[in-house]
N, C-alpha and C. Protein backbone atom coordinates (compact mmCIF):
# COMPACT_ATOMS: atom_id res chain seq x y z
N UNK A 1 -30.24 -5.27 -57.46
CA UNK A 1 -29.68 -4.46 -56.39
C UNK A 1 -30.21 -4.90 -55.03
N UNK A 2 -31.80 -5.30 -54.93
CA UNK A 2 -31.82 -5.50 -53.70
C UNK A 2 -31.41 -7.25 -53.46
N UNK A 3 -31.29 -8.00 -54.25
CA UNK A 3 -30.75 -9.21 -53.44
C UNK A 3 -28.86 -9.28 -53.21
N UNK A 4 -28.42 -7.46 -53.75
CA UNK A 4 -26.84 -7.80 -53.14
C UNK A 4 -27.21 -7.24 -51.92
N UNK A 5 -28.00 -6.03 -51.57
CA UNK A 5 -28.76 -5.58 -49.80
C UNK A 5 -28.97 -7.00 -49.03
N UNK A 6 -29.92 -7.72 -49.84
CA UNK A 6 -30.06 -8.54 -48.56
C UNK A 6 -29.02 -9.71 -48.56
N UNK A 7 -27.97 -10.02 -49.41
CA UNK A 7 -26.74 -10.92 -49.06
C UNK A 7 -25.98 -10.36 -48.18
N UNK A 8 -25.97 -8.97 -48.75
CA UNK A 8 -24.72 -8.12 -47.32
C UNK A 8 -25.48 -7.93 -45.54
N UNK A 9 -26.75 -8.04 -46.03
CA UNK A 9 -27.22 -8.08 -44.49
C UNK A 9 -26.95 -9.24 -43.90
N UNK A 10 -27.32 -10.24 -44.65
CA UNK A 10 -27.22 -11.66 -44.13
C UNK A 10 -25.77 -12.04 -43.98
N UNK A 11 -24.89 -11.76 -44.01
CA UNK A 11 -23.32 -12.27 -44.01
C UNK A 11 -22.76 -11.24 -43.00
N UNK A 12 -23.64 -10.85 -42.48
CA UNK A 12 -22.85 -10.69 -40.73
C UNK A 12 -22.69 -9.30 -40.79
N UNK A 13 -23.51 -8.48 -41.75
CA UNK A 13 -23.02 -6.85 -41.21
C UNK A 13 -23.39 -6.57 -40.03
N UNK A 14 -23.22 -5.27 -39.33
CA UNK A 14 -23.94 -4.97 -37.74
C UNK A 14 -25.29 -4.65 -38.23
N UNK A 15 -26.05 -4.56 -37.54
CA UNK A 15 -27.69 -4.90 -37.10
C UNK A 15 -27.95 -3.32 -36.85
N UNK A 16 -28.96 -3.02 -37.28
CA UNK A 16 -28.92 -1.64 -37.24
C UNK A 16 -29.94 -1.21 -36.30
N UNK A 17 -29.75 0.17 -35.40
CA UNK A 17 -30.95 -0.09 -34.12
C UNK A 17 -31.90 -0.46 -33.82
N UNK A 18 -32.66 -0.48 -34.50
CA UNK A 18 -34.01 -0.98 -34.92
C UNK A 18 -34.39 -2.31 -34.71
N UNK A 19 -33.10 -3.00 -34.94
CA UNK A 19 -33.47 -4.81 -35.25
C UNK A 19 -32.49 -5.37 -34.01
N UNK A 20 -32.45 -5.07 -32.69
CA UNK A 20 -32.78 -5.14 -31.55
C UNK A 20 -33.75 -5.20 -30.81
N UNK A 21 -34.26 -6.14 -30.15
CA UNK A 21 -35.32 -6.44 -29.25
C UNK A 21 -35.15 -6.89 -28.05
N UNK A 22 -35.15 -6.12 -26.53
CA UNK A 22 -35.17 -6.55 -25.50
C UNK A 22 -35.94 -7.80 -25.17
N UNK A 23 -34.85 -8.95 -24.61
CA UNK A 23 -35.71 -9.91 -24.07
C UNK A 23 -36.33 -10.21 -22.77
N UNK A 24 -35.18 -10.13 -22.29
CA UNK A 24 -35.34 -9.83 -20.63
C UNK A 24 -33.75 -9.26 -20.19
N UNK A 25 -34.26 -8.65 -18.54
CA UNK A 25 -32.72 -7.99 -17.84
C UNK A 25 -33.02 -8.52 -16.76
N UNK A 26 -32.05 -9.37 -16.03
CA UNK A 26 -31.91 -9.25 -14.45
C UNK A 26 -31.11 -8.10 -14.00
N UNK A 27 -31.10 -7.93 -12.62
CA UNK A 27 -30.60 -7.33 -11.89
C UNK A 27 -29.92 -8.43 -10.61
N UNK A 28 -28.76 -7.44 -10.22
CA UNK A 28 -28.14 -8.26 -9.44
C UNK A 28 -28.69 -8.41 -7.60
N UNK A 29 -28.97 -9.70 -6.87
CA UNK A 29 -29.61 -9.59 -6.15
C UNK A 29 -28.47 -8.99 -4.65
N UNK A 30 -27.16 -9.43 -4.57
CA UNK A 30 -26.20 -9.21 -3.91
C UNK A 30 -25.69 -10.03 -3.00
N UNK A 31 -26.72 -11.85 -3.67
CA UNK A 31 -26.80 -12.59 -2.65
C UNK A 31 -26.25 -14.16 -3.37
N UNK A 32 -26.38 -13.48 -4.95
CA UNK A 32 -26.82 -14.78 -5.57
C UNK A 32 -25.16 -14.14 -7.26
N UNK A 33 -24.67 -15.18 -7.61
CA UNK A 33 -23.32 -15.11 -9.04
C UNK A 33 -23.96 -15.70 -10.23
N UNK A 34 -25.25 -15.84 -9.92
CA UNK A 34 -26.11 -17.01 -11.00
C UNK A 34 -26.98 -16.11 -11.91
N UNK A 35 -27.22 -16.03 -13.21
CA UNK A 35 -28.26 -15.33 -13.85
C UNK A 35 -28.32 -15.85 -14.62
N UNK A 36 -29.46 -16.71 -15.16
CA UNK A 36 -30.23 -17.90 -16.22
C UNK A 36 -31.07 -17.19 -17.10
N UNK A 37 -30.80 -16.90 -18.10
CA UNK A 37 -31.94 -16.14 -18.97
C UNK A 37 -32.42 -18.35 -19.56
N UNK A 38 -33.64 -18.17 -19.56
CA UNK A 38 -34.62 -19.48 -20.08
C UNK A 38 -35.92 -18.97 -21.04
N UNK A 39 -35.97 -19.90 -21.84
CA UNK A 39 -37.14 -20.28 -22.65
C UNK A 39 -36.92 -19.13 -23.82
N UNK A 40 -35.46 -19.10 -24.34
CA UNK A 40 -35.49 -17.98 -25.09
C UNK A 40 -36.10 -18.32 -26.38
N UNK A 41 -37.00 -17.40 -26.72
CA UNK A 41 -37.98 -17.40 -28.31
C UNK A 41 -36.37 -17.71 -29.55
N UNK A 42 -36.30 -18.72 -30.16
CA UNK A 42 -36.32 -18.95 -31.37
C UNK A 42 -36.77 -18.00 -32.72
N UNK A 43 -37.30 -16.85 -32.62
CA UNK A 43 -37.63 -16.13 -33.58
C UNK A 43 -36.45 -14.60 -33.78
N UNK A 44 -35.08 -14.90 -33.28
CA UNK A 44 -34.11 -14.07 -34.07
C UNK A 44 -33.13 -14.97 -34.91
N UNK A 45 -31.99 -13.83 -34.98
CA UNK A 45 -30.88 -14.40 -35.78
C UNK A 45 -29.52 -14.84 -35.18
N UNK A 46 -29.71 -13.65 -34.18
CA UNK A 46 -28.19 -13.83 -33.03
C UNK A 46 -29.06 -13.18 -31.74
N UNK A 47 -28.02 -13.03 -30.37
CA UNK A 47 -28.49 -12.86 -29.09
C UNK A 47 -27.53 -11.83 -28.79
N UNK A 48 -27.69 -11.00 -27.87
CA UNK A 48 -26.28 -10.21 -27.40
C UNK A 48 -27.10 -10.14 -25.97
N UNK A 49 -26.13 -10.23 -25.22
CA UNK A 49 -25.86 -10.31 -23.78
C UNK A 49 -25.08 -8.63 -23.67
N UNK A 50 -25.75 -8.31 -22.81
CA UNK A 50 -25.11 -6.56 -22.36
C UNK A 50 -24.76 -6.53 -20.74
N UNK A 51 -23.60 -6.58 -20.43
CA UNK A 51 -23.36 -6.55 -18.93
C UNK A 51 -23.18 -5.30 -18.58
N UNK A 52 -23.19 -5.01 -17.17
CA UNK A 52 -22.93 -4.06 -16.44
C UNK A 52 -22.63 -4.37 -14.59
N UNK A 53 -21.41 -5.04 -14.53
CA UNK A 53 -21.61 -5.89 -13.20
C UNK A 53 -20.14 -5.35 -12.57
N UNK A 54 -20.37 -6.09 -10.86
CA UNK A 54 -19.54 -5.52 -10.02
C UNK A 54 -19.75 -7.01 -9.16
N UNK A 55 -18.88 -7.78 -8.61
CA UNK A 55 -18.88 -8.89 -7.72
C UNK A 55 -19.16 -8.10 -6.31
N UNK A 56 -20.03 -8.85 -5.16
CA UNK A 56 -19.93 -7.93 -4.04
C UNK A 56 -18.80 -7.94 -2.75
N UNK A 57 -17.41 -8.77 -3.60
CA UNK A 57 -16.60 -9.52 -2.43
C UNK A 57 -15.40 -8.86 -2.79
N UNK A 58 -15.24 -7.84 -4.11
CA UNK A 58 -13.89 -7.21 -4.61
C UNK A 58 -13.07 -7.95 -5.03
N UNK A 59 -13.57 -9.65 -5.56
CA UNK A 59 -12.44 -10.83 -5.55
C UNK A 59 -11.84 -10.52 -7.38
N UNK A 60 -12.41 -9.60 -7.97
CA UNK A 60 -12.00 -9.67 -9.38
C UNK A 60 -12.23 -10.82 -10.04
N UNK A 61 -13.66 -11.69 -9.84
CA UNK A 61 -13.64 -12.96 -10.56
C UNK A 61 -13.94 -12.74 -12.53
N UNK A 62 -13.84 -14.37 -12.74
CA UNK A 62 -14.28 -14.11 -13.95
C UNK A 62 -15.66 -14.22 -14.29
N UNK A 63 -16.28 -13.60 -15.50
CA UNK A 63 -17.57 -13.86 -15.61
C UNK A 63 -17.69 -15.37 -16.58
N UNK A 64 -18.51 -16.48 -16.15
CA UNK A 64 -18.16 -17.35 -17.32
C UNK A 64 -19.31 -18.01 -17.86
N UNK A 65 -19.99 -18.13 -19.01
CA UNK A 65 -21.00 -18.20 -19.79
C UNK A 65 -21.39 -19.89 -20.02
N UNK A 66 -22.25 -20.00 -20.09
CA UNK A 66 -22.44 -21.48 -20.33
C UNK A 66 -24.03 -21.61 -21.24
N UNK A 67 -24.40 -22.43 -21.42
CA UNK A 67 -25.62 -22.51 -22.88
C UNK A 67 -25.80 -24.20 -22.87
N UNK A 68 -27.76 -24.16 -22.35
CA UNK A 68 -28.84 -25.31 -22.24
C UNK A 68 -28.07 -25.86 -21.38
N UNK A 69 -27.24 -25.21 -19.79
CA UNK A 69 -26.59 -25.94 -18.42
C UNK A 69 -25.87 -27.32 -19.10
N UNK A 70 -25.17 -26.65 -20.02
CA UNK A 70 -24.22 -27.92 -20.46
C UNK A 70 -23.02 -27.22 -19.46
N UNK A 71 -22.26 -28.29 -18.76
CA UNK A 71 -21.04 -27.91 -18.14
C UNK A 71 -20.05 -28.62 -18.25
N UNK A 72 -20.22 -29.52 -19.35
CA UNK A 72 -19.10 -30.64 -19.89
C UNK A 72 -18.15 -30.04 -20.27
N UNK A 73 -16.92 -30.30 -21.07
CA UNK A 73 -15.60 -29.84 -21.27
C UNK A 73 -16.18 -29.82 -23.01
N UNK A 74 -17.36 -28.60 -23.32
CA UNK A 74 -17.56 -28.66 -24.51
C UNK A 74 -17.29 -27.65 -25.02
N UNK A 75 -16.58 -26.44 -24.52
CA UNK A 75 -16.39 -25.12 -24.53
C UNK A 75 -14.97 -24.98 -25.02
N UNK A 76 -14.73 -23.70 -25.85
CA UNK A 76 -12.98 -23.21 -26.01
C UNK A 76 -13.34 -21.94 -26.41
N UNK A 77 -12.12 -21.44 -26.06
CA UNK A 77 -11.87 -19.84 -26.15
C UNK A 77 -10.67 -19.22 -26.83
N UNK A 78 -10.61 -18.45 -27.32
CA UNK A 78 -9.25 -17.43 -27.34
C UNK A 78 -9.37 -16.00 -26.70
N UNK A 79 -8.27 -15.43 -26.02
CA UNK A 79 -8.62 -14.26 -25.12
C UNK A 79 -7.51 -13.19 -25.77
N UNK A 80 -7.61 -11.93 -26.37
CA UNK A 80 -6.74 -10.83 -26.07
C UNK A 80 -7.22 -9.75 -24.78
N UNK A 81 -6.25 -9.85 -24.13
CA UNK A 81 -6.19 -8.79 -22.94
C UNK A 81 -5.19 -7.97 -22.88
N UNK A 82 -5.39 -6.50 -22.25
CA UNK A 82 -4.32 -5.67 -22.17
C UNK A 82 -5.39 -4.90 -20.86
N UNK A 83 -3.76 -4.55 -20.59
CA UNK A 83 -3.82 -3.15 -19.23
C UNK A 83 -3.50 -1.86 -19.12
N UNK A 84 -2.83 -1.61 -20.56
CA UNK A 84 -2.41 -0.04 -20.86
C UNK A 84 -0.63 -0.05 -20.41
N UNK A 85 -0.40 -1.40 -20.02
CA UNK A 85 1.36 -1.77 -19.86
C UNK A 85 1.84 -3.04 -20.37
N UNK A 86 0.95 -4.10 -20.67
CA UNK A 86 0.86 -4.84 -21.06
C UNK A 86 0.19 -5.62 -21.72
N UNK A 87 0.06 -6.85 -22.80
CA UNK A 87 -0.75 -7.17 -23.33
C UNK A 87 -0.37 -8.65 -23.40
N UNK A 88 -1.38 -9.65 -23.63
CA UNK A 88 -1.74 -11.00 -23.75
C UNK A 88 -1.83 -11.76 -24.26
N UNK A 89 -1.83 -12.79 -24.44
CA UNK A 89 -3.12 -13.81 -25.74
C UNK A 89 -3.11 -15.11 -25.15
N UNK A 90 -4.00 -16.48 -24.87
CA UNK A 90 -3.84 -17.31 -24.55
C UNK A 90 -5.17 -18.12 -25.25
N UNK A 91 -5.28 -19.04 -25.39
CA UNK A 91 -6.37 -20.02 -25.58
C UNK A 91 -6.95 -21.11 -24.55
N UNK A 92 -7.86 -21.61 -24.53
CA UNK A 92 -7.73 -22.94 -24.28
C UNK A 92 -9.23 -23.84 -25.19
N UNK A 93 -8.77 -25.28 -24.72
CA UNK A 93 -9.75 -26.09 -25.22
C UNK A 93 -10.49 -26.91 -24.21
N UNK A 94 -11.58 -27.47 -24.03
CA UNK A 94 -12.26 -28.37 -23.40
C UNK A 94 -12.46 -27.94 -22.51
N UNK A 95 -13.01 -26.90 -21.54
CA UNK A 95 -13.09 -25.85 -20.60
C UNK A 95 -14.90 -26.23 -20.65
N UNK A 96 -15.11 -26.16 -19.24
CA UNK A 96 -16.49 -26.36 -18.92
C UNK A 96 -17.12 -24.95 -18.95
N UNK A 97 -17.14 -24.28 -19.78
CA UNK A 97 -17.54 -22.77 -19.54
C UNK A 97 -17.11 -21.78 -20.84
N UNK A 98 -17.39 -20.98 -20.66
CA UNK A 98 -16.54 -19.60 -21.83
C UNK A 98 -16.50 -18.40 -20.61
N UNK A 99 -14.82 -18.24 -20.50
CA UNK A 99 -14.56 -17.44 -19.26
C UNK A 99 -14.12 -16.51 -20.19
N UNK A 100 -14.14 -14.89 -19.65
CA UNK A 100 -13.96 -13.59 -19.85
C UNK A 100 -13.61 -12.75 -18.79
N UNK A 101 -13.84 -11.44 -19.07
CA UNK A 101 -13.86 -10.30 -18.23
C UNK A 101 -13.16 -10.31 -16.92
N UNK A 102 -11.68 -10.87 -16.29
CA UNK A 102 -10.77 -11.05 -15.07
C UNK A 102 -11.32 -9.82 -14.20
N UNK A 103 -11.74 -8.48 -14.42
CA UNK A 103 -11.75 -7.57 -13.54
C UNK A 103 -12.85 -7.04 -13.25
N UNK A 104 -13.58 -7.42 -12.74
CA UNK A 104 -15.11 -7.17 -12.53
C UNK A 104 -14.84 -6.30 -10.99
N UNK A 105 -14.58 -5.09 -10.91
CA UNK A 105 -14.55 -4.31 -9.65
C UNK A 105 -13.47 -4.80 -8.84
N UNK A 106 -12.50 -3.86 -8.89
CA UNK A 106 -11.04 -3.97 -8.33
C UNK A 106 -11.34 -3.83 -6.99
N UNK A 107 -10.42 -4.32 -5.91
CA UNK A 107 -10.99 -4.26 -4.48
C UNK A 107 -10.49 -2.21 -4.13
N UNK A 108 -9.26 -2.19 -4.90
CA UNK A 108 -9.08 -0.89 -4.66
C UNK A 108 -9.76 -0.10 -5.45
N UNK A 109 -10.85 -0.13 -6.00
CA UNK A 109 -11.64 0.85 -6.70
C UNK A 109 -13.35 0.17 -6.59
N UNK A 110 -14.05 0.78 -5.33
CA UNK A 110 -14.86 1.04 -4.75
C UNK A 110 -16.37 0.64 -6.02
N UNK A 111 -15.96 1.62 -6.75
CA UNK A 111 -17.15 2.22 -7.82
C UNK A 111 -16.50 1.61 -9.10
N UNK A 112 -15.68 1.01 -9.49
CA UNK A 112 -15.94 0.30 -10.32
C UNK A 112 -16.55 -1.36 -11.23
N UNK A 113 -17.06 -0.93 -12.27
CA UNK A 113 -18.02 -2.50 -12.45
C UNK A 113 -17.27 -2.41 -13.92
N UNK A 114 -17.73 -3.27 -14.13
CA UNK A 114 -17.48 -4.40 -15.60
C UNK A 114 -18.12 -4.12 -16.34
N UNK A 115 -17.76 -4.24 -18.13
CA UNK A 115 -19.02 -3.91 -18.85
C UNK A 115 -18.46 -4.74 -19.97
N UNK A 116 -19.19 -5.32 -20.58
CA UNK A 116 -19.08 -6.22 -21.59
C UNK A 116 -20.47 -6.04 -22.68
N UNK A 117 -20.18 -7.00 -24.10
CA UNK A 117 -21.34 -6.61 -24.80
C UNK A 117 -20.71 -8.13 -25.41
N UNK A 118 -21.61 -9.71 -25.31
CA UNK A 118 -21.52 -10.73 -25.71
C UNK A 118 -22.45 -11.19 -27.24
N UNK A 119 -21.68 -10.95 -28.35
CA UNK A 119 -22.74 -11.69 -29.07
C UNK A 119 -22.58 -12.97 -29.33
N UNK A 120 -23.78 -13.72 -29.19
CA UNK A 120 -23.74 -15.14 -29.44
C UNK A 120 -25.13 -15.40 -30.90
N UNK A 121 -23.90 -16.02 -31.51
CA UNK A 121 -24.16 -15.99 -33.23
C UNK A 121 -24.88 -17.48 -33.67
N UNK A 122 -25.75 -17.08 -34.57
CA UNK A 122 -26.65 -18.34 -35.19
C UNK A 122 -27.19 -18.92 -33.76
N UNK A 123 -27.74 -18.45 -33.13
CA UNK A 123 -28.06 -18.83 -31.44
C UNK A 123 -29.16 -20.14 -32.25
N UNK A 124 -29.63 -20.62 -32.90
CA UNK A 124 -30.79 -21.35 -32.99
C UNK A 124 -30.34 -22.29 -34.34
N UNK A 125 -29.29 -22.00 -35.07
CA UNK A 125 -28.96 -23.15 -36.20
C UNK A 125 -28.36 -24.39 -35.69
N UNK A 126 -29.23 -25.46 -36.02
CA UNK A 126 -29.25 -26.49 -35.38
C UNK A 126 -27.51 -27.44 -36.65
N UNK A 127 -27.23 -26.74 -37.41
CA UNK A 127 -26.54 -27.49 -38.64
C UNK A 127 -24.75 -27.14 -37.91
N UNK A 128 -24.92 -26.16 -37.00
CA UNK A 128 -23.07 -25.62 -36.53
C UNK A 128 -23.14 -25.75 -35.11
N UNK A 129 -21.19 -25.59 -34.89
CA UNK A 129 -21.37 -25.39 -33.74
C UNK A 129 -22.11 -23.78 -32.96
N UNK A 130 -22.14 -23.01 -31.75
CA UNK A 130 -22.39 -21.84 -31.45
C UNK A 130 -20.98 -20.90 -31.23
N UNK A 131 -20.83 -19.90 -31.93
CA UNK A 131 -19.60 -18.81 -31.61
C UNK A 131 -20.16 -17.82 -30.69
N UNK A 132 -19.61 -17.29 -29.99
CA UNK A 132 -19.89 -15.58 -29.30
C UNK A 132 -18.36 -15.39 -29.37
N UNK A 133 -18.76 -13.91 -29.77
CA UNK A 133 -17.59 -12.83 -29.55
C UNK A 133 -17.82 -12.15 -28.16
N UNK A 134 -17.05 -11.43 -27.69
CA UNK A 134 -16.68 -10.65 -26.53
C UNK A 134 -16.25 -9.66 -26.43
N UNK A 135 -16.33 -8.52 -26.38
CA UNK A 135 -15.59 -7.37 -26.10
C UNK A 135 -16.25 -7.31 -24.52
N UNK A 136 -14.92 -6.83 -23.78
CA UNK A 136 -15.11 -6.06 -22.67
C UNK A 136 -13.72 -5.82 -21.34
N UNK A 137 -14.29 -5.00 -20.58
CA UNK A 137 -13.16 -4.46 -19.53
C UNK A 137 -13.97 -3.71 -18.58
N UNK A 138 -12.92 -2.87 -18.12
CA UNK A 138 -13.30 -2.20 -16.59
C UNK A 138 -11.99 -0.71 -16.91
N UNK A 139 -12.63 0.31 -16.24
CA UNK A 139 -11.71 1.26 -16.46
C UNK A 139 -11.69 2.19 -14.54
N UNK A 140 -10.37 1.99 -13.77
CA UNK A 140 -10.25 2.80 -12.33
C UNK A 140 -9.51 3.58 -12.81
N UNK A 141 -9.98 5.19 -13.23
CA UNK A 141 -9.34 5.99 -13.34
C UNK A 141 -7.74 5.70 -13.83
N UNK A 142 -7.49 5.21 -15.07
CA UNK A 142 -6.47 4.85 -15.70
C UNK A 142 -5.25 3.09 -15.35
N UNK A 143 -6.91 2.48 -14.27
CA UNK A 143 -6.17 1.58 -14.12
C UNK A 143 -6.91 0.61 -15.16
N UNK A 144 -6.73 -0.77 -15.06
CA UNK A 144 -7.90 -2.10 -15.44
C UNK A 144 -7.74 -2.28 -16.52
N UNK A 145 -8.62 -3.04 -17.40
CA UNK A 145 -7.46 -3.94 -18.43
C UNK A 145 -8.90 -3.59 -19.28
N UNK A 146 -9.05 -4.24 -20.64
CA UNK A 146 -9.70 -4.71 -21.61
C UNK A 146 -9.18 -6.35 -22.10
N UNK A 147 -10.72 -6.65 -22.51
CA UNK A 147 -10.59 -8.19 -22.94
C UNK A 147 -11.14 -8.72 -24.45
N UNK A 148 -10.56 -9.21 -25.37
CA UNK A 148 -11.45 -9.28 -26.72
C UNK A 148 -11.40 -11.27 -26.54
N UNK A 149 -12.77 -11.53 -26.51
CA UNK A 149 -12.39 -13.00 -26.28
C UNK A 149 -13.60 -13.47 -27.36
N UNK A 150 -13.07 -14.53 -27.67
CA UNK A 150 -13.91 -15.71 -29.10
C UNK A 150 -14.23 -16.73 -28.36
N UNK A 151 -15.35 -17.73 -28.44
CA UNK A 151 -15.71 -18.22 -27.76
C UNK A 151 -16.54 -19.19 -28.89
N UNK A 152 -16.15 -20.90 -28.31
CA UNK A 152 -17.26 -21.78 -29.11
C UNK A 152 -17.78 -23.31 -28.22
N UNK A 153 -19.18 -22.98 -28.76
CA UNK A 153 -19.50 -24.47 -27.69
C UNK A 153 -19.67 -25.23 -28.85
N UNK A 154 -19.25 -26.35 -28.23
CA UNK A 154 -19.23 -27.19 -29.27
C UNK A 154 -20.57 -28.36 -29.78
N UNK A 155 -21.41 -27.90 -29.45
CA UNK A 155 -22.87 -28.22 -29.88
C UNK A 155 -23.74 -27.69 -31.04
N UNK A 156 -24.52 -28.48 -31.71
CA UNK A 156 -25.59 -28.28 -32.91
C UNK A 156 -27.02 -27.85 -31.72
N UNK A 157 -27.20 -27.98 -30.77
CA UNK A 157 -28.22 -27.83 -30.23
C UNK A 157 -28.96 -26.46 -30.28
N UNK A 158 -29.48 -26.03 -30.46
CA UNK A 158 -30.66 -24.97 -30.81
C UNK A 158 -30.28 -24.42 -29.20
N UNK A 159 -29.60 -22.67 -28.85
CA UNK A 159 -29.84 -22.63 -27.22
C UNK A 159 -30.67 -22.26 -26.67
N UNK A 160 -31.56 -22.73 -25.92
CA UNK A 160 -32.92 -22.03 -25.19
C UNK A 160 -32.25 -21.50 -23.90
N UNK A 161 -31.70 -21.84 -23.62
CA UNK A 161 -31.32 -21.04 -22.37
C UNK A 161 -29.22 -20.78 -21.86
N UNK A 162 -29.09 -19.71 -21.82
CA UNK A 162 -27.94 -18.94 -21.10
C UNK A 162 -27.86 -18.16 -19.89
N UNK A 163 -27.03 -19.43 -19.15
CA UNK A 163 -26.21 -18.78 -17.91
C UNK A 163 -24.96 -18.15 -17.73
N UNK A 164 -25.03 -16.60 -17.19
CA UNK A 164 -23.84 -16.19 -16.69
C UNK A 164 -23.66 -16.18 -15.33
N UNK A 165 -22.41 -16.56 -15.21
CA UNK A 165 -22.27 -16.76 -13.80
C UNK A 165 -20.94 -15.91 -13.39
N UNK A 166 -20.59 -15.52 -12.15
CA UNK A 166 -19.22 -15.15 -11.47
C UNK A 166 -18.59 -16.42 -10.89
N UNK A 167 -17.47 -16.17 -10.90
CA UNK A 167 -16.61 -17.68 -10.60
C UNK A 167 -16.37 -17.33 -8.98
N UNK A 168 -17.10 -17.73 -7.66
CA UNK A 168 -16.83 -17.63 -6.52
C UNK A 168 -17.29 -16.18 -5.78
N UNK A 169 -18.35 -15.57 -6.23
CA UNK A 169 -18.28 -14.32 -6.11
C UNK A 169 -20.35 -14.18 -5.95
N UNK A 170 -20.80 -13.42 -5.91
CA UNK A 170 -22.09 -12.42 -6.13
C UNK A 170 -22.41 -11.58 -6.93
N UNK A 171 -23.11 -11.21 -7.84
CA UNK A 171 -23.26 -9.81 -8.31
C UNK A 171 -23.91 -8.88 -7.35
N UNK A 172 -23.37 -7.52 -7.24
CA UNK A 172 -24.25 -6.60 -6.68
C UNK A 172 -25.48 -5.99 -7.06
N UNK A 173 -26.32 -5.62 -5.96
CA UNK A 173 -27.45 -5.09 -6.44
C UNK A 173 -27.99 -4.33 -7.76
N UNK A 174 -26.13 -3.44 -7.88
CA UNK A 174 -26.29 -2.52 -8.78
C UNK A 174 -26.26 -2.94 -10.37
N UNK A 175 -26.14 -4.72 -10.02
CA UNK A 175 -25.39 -4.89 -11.62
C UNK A 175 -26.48 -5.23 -12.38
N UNK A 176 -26.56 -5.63 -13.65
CA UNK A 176 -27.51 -5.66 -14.68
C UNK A 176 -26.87 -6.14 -16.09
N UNK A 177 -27.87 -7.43 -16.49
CA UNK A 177 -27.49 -8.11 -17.64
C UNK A 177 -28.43 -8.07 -18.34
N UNK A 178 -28.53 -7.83 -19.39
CA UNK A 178 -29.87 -7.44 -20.80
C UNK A 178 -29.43 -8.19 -21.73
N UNK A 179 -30.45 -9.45 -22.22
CA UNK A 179 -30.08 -10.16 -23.11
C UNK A 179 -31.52 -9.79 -24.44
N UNK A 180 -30.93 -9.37 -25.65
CA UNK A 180 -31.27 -8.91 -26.70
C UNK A 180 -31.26 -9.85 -27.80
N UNK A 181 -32.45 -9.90 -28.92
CA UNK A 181 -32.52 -10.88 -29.72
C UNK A 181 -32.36 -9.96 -30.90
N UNK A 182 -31.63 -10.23 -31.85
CA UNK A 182 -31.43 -9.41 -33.01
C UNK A 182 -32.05 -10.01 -34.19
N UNK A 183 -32.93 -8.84 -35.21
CA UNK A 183 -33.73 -9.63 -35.90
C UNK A 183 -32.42 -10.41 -37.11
């Protein structure tokens, strides 16, 4: 009985509160679209990235992820998006980045930010490429969209370090990214 427990843990069930560990959080400076988490410990299983952001220019950029400042065309995605009138799907391949989240604080909605929750899977198996999943959106009082996006770099490299960035934009003071190591 307990080695079918620990096959079902190991084959990707959710992680139960406990086996979360804060690694580090920036905060947004209001000056700077750049946030580098570095020298990440090797001693989990997966990573999750927790956003909470707002650009300080209202430009609605995208947020777009990158791993060990590779910015080659080693990246691909698939995106579902919807707005509550419409809905989406698009891919691409060879993309210097893993882009998400289009609505990061609408210019007509003051107080709204972005919120996303990134997991990036087998962060340290040197034998595959790296996947992250994506959930996230923005909600202006019945406006703003949601985004479900898949994401793969195409490297065996072990990642010590992940950058999120805004595409042309700042984060505001108020925003905040928490990157979590799951046991």
């Amino acid at each position: 009985m307990l080695n079918n427990l620990t096959a079902l843990l190991d084959s990707g069930a959710p992680a139960a509160v406990g086996d979360y560990e804060s690694i580090q959080t920036f905060n947004g400076t209001g000056s700077s679209g750049v946030i580098t988490f570095s020298s990440i410990p090797s001693t989990y299983k997966h990573l999750q990235l927790r956003l909470f952001v707002k650009d300080t220019g209202g430009l609605s950029p995208e947020i777009q992820v990158t791993f060990n400042s590779d910015t080659a065309s080693n990246y691909s995605r698939h995106r579902l998006t919807g707005n509550g009138t419409s809905a989406a799907a698009f891919g691409a391949a060879n993309t210097s980045n893993i882009p998400f989240i289009g609505q990061v604080g609408l210019p007509t909605a003051a107080s709204t930010y972005g919120v996303a929750i990134i997991d990036i899977l087998e962060y340290k198996n040197t034998n595959i490429y790296k996947t992250v999943r994506v959930l996230s959106g923005q909600d202006s009082n019945g406006s703003g969209g949601i985004d479900f996006t898949s994401g793969s770099w195409r490297n065996t490299a072990a990642i010590s370090t992940v950058t999120v960035s805004l595409s042309g934009s700042n984060y505001t003071t108020a925003s905040s990214i928490a990157l979590y190591g799951i046991k």
